[in-house]
N, C-alpha and C. Protein backbone atom coordinates (compact mmCIF):
# COMPACT_ATOMS: atom_id res chain seq x y z
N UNK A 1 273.44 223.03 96.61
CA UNK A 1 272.13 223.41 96.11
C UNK A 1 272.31 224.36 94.94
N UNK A 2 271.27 224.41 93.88
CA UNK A 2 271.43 224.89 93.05
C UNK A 2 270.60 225.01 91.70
N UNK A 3 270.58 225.49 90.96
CA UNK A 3 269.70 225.52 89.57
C UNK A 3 269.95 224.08 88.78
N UNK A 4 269.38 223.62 88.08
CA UNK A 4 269.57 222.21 87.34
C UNK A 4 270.64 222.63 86.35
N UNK A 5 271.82 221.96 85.74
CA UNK A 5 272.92 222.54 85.16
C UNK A 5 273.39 223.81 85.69
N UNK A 6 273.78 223.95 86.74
CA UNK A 6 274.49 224.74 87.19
C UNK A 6 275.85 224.13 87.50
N UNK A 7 276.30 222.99 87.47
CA UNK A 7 277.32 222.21 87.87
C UNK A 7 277.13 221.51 89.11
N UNK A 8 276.17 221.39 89.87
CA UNK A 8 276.28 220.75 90.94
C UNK A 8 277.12 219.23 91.03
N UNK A 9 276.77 218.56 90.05
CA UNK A 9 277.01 216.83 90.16
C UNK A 9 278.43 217.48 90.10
N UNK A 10 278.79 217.56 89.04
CA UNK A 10 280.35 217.94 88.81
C UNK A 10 281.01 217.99 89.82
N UNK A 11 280.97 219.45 90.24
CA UNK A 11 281.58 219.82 91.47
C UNK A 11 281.38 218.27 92.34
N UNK A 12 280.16 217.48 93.10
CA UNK A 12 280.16 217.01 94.10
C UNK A 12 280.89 215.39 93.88
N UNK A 13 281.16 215.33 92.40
CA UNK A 13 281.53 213.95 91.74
C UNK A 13 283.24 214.40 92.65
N UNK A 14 283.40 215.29 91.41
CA UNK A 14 284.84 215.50 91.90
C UNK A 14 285.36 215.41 93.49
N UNK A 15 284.68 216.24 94.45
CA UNK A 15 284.48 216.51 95.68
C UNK A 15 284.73 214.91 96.63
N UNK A 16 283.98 214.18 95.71
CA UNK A 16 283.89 213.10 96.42
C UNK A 16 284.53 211.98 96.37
N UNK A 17 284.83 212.15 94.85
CA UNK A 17 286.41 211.27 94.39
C UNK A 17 287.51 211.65 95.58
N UNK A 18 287.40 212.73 95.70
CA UNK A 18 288.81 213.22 96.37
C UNK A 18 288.85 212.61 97.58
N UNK A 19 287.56 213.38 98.13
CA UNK A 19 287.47 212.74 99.70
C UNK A 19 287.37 211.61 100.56
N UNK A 20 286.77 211.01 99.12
CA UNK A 20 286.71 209.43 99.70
C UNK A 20 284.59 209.74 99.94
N UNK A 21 284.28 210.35 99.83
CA UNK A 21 282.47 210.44 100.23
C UNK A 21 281.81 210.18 99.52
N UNK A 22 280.23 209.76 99.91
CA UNK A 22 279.28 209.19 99.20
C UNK A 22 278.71 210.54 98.50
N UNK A 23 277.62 210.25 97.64
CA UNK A 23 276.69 211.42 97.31
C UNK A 23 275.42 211.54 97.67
N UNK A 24 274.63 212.01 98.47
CA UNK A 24 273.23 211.49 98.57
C UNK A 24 272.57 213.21 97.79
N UNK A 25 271.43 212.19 97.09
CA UNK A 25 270.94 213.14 96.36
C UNK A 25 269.25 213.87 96.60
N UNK A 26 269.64 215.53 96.96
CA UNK A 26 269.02 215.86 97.51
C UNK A 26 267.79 216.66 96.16
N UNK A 27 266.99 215.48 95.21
CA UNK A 27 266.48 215.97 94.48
C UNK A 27 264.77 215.34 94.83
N UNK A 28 263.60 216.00 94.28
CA UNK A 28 262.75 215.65 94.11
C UNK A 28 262.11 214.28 93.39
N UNK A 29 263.33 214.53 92.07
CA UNK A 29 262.66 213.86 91.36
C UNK A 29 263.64 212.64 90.70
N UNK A 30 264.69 212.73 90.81
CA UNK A 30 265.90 211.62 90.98
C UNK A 30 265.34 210.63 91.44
N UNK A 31 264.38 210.38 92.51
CA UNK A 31 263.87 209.47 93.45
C UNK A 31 262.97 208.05 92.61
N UNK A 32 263.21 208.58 90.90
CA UNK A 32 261.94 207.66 89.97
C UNK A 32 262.89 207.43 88.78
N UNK A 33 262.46 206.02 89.09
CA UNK A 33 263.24 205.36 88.36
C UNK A 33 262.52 205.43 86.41
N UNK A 34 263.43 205.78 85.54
CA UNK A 34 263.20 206.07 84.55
C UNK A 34 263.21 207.55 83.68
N UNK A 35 262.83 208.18 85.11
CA UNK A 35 263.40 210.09 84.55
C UNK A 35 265.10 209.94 84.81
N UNK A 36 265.57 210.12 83.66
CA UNK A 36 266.74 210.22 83.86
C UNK A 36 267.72 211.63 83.20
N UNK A 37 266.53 212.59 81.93
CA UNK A 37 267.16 212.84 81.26
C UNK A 37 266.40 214.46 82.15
N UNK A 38 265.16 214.69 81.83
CA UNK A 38 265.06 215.87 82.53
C UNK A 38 264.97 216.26 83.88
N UNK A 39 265.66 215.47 84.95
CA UNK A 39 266.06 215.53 85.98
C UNK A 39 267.66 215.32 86.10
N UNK A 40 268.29 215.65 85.36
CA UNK A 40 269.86 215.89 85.01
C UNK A 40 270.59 214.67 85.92
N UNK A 41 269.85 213.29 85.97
CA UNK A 41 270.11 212.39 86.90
C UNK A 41 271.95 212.22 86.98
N UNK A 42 272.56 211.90 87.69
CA UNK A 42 273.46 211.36 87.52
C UNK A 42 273.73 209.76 86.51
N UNK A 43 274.93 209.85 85.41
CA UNK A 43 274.43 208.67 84.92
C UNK A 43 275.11 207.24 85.36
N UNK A 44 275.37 205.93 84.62
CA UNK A 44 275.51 204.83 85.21
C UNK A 44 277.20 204.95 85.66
N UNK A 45 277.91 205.83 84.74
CA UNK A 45 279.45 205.93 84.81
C UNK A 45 279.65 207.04 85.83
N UNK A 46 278.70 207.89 86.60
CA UNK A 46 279.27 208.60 87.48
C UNK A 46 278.92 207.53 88.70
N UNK A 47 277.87 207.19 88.76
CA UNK A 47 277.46 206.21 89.77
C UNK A 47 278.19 205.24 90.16
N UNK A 48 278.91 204.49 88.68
CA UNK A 48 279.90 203.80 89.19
C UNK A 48 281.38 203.93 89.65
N UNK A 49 281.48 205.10 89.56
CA UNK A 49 282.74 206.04 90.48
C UNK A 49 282.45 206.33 91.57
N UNK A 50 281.10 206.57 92.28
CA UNK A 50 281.37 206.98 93.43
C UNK A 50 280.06 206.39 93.96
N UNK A 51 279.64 206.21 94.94
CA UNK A 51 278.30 205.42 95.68
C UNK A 51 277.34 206.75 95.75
N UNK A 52 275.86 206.52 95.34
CA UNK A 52 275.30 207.35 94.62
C UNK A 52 273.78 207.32 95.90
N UNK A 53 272.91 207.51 96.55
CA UNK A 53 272.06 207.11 97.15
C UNK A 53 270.72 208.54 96.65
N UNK A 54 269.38 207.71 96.94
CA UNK A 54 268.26 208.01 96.86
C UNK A 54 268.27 208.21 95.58
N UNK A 55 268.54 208.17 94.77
CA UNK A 55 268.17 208.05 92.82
C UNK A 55 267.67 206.18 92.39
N UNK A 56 266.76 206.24 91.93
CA UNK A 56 265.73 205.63 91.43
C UNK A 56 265.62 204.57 92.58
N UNK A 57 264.72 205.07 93.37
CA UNK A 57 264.05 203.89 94.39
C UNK A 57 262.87 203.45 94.26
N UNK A 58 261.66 204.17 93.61
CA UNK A 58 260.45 204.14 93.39
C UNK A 58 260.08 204.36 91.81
N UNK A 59 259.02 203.59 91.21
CA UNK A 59 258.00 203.94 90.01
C UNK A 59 257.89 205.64 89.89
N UNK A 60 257.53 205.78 88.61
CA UNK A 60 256.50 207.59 88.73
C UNK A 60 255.44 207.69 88.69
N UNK A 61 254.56 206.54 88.75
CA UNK A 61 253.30 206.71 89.49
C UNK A 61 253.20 206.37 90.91
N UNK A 62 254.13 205.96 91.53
CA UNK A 62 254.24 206.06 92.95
C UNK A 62 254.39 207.21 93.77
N UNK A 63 253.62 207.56 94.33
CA UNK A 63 253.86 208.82 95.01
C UNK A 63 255.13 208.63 96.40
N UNK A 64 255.86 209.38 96.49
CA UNK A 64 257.40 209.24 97.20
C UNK A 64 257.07 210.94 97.95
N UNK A 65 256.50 211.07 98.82
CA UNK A 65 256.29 212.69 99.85
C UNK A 65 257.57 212.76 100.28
N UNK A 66 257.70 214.16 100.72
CA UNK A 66 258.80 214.58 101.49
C UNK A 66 259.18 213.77 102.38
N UNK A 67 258.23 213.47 103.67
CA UNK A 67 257.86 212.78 104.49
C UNK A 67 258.90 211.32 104.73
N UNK A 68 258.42 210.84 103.23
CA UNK A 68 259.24 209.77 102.34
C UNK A 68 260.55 210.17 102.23
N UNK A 69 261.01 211.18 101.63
CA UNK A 69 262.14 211.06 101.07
C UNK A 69 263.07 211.36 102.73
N UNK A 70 262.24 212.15 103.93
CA UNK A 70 263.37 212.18 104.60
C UNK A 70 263.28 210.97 105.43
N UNK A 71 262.38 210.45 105.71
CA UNK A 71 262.49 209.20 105.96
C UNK A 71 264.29 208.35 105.53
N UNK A 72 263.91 208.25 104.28
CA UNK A 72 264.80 207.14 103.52
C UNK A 72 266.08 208.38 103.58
N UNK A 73 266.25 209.41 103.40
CA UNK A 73 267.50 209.85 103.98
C UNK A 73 267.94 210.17 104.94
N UNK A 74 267.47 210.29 105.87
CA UNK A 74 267.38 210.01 107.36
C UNK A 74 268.58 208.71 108.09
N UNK A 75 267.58 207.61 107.14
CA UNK A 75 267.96 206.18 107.38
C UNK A 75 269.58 206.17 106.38
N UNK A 76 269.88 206.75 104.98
CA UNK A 76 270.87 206.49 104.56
C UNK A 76 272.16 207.50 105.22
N UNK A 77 271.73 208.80 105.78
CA UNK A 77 272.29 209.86 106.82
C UNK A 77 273.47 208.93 107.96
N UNK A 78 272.04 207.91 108.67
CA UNK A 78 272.58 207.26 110.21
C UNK A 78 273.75 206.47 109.59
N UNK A 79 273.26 205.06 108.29
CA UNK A 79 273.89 204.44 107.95
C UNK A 79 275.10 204.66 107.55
N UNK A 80 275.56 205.93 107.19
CA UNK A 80 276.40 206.26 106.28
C UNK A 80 277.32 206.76 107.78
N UNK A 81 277.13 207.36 108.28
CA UNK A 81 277.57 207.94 109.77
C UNK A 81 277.87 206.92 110.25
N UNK A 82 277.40 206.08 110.92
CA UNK A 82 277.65 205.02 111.61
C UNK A 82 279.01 203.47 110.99
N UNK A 83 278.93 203.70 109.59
CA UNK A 83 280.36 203.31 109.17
C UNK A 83 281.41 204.55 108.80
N UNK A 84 280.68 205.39 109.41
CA UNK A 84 281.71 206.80 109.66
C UNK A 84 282.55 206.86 108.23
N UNK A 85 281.34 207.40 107.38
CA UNK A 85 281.53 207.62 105.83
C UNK A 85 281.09 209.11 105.69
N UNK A 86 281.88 209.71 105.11
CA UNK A 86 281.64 210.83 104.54
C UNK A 86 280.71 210.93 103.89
N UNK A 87 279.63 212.41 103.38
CA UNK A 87 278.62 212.39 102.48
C UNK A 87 278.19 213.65 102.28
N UNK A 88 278.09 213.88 100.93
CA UNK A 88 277.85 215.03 100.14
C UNK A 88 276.37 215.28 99.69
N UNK A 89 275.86 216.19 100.56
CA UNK A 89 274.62 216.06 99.65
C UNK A 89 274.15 217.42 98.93
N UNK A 90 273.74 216.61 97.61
CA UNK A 90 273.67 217.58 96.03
C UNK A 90 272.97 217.48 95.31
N UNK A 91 271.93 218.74 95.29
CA UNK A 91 270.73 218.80 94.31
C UNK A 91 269.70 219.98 94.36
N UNK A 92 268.82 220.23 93.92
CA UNK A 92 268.12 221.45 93.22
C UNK A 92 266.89 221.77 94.53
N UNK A 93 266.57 220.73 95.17
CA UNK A 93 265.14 221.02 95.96
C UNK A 93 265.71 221.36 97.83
N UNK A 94 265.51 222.63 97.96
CA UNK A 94 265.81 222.69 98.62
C UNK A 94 264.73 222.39 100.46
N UNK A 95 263.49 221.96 99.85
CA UNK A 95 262.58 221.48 100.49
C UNK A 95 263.02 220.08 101.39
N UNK A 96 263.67 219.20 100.49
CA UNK A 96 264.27 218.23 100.87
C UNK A 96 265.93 218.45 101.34
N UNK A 97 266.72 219.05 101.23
CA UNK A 97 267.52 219.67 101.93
C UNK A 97 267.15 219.54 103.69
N UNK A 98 266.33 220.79 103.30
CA UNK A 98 265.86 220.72 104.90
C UNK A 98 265.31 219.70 105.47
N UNK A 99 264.60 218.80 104.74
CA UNK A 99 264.10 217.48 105.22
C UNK A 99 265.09 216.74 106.30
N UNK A 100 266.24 216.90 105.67
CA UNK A 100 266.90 216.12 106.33
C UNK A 100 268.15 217.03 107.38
N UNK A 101 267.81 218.41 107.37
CA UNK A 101 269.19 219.10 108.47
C UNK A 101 268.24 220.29 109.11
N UNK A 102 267.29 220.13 109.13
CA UNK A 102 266.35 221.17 109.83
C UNK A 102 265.62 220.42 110.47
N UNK A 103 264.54 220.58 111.81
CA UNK A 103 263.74 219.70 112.51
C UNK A 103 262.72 220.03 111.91
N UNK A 104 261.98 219.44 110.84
CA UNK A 104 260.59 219.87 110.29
C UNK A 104 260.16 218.32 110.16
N UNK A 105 258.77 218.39 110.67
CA UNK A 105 257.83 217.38 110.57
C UNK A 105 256.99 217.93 109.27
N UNK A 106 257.39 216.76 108.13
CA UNK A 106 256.41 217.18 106.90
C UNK A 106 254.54 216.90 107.37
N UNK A 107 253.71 218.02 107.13
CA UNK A 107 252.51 217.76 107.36
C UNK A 107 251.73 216.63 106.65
N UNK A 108 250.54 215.81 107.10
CA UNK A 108 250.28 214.59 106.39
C UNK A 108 249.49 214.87 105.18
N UNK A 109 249.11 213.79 104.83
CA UNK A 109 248.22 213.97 103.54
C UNK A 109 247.43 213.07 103.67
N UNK A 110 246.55 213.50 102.78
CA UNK A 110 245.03 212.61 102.89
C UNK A 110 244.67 212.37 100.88
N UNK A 111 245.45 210.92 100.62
CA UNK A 111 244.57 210.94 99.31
C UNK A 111 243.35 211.34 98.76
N UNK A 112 242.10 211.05 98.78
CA UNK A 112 240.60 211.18 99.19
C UNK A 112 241.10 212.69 98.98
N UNK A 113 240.83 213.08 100.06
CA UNK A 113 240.74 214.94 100.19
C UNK A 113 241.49 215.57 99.20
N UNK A 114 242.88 215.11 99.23
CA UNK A 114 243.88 215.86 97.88
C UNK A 114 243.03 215.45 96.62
N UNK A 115 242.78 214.58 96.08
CA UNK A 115 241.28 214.35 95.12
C UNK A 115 240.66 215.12 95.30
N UNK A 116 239.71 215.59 96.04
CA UNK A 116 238.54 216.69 96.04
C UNK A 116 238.98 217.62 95.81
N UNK A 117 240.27 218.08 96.40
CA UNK A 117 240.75 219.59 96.17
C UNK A 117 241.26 219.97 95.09
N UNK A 118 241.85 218.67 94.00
CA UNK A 118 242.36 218.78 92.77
C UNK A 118 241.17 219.00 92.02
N UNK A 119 240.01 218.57 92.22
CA UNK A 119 239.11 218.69 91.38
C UNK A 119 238.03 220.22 91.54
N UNK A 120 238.79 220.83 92.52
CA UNK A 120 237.70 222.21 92.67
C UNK A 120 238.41 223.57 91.68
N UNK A 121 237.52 223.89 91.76
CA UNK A 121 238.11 224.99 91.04
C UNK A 121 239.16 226.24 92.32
N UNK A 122 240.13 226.68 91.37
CA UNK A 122 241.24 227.02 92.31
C UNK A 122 241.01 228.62 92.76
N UNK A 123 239.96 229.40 92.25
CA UNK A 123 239.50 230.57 92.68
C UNK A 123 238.87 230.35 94.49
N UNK A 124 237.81 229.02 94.07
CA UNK A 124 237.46 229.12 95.29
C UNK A 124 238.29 228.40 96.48
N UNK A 125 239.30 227.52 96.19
CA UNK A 125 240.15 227.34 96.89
C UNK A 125 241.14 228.39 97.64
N UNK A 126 241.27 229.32 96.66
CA UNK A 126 241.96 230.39 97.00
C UNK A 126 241.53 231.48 98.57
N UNK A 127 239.90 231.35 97.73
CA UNK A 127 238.96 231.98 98.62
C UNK A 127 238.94 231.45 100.09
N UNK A 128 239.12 230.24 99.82
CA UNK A 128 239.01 229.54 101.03
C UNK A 128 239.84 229.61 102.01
N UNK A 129 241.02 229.82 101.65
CA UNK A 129 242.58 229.62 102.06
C UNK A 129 242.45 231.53 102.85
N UNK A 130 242.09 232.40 101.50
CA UNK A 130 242.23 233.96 102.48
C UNK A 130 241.33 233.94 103.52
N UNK A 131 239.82 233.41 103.23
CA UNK A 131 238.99 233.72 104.39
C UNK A 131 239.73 233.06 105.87
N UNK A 132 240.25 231.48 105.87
CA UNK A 132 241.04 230.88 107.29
C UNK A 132 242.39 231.64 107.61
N UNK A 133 242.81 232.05 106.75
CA UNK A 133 244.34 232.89 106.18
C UNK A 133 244.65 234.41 105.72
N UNK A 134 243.87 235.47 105.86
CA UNK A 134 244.37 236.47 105.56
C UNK A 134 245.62 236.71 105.09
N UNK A 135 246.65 236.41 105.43
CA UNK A 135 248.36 236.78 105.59
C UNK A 135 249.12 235.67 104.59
N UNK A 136 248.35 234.36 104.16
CA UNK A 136 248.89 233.27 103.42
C UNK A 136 249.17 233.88 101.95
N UNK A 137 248.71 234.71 101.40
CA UNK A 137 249.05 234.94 100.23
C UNK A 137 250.92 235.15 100.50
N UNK A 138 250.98 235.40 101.42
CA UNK A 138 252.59 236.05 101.62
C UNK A 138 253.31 235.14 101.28
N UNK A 139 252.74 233.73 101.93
CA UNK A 139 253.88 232.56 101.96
C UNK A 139 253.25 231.11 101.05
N UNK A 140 252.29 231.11 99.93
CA UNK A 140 251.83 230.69 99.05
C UNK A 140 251.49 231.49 98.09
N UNK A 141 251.95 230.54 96.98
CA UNK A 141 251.94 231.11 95.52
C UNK A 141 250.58 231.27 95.54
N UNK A 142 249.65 231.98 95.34
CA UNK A 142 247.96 231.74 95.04
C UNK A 142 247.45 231.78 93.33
N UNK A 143 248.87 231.83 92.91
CA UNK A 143 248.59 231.41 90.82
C UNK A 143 248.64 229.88 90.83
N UNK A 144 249.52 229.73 91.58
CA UNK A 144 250.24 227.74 91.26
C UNK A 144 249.06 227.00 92.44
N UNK A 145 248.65 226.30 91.18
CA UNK A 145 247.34 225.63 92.10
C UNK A 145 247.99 224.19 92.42
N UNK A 146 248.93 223.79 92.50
CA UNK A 146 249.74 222.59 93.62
C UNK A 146 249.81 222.80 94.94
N UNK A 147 250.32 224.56 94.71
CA UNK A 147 251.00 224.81 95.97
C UNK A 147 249.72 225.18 97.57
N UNK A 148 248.42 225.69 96.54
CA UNK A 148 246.99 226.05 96.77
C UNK A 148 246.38 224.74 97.94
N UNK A 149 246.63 224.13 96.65
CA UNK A 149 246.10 222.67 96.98
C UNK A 149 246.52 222.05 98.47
N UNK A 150 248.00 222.28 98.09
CA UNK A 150 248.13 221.11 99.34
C UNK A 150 248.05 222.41 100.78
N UNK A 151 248.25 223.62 100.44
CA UNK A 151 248.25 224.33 101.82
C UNK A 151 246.61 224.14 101.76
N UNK A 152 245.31 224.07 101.36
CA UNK A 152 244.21 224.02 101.73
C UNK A 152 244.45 222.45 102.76
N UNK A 153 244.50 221.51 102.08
CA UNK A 153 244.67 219.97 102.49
C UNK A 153 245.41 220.09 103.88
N UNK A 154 247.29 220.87 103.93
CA UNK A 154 247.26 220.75 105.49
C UNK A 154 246.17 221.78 106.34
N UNK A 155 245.54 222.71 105.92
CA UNK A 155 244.71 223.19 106.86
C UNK A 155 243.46 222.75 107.24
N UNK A 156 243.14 221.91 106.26
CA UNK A 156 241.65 220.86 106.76
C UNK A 156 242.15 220.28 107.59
N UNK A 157 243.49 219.04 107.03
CA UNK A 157 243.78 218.71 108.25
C UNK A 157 244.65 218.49 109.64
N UNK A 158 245.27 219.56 109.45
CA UNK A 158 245.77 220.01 110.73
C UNK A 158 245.05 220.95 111.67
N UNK A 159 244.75 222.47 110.55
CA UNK A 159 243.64 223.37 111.11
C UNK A 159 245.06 224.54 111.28
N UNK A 160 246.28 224.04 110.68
CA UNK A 160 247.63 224.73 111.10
C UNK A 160 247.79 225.75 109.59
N UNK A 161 247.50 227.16 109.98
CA UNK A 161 247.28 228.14 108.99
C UNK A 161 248.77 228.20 108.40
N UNK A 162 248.58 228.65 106.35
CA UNK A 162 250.19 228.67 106.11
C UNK A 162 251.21 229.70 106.77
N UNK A 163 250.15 230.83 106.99
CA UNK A 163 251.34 231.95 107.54
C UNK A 163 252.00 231.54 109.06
N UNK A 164 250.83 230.97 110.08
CA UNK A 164 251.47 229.97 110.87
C UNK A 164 252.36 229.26 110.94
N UNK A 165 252.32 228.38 109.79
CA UNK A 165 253.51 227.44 109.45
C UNK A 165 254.62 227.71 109.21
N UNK A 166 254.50 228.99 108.43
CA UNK A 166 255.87 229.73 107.50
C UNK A 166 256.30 230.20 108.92
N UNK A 167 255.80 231.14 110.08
CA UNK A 167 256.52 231.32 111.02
C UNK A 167 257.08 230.20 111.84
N UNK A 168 256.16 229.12 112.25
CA UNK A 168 256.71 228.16 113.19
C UNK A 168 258.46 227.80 112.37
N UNK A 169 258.29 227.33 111.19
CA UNK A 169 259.27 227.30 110.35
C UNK A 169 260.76 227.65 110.68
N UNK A 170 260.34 228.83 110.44
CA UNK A 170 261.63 229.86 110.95
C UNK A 170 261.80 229.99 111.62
N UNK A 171 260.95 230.03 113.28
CA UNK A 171 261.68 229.70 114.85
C UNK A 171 262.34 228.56 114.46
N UNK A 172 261.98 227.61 114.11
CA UNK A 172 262.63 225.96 114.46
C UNK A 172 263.96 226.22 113.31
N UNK A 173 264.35 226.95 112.10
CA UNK A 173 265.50 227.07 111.79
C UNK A 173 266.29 227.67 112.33
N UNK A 174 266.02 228.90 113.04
CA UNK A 174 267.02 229.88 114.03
C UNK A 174 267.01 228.73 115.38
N UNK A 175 266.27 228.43 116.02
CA UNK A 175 266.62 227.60 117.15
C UNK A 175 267.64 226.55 116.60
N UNK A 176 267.68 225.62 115.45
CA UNK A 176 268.39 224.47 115.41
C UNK A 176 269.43 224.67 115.07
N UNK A 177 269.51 226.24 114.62
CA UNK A 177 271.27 226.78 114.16
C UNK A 177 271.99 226.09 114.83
N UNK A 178 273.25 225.33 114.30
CA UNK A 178 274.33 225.02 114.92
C UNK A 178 275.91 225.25 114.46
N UNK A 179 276.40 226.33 114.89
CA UNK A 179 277.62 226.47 113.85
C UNK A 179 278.51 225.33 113.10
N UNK A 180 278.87 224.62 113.97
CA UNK A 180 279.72 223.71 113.64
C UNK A 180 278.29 222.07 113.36
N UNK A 181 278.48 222.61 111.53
CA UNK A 181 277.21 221.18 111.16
C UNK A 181 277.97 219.70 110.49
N UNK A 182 278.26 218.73 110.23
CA UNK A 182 278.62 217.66 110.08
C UNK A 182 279.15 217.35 108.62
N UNK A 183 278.79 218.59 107.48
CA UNK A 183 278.74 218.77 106.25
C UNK A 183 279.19 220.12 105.90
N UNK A 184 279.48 220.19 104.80
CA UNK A 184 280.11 221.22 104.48
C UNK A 184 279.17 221.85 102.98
N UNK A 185 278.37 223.06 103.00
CA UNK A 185 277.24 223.28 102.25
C UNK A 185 278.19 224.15 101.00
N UNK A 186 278.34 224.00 99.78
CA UNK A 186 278.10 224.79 98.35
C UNK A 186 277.02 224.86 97.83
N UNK A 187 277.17 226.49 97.69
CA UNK A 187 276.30 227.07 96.86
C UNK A 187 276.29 227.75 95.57
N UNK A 188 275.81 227.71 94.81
CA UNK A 188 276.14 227.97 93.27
C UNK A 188 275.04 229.29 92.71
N UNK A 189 275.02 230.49 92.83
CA UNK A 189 274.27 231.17 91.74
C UNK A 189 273.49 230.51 90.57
């Protein structure tokens, strides 16, 4: 994990030449086919050195959720395990990280509603969010109206408050601690 040009691919190219391992790529936006340049994609000559997974599976007007992405790494995780293949996984979002080595159920979404909420103004969204939420400012940005957005959306519909969430969160990472994990994690400043 790491900042975009920080060396991640590098390091995990090399890493994986050596070892004989795949790369699965733990990015947001790798996942769309055609961003290639400001998502520091890996290109066709690293790809063809080493087996490259979750980079360009979907359009960019296709929407691809977390949900999605651990889904499909989930499924390339078992596969890759089950011909008892090594695998490196390397990239900037650490949301999806956890997708796939933490027990988190991504909350759903509701097209329709994410529409309405994109279209309100984000003061009173805000408003909305402290009056059910007192304590959410802690664990939502309340400037970045994405982040606004979708914590209003899971609380319509779950009714599951963010500061709630941010704690449930963190029990379920201290509970799933396991010293000895299947991968071996670098981290880069």
């Amino acid at each position: 994990m790491g900042p975009t040009a920080s060396g991640k691919s590098e390091v995990a190219l090399a890493l994986a030449e050596e070892s004989g391992a795949d790369i699965l790529s733990v990015d947001s936006m790798q996942v769309y086919r055609g961003m290639d340049i400001g998502t520091a994609k890996p290109d066709l000559a690293a790809r063809a050195r080493v087996n490259h997974h979750l980079i360009d599976l979907v359009e960019p007007e296709t929407a691809f959720t977390v949900a999605d992405y651990q889904a499909a790494g989930l499924d390339v995780l078992h596969r890759l395990a089950t011909a008892d293949r090594r695998v490196i996984l390397v990239g900037g979002s650490g949301l999806h990280l956890r997708s796939l080595v933490d027990p988190i159920n991504p909350p759903p979404t509701d097209p329709g509603l994410r529409a309405d909420l994109e279209a309100a103004r984000l003061d009173s969204l805000v408003a909305e969010l402290l009056a059910r939420d007192p304590d959410s400012g802690g664990v939502v940005d309340l400037a970045n109206r994405r982040r606004v957005v979708r914590a209003v959306e899971i609380l319509r519909l779950t009714g599951a408050t963010p500061s709630a969430r941010a704690a449930a969160d963190e029990r379920s990472r201290l509970d799933a601690y396991r010293p000895a994990r299947p991968f071996v994690a670098v981290g880069f400043d």
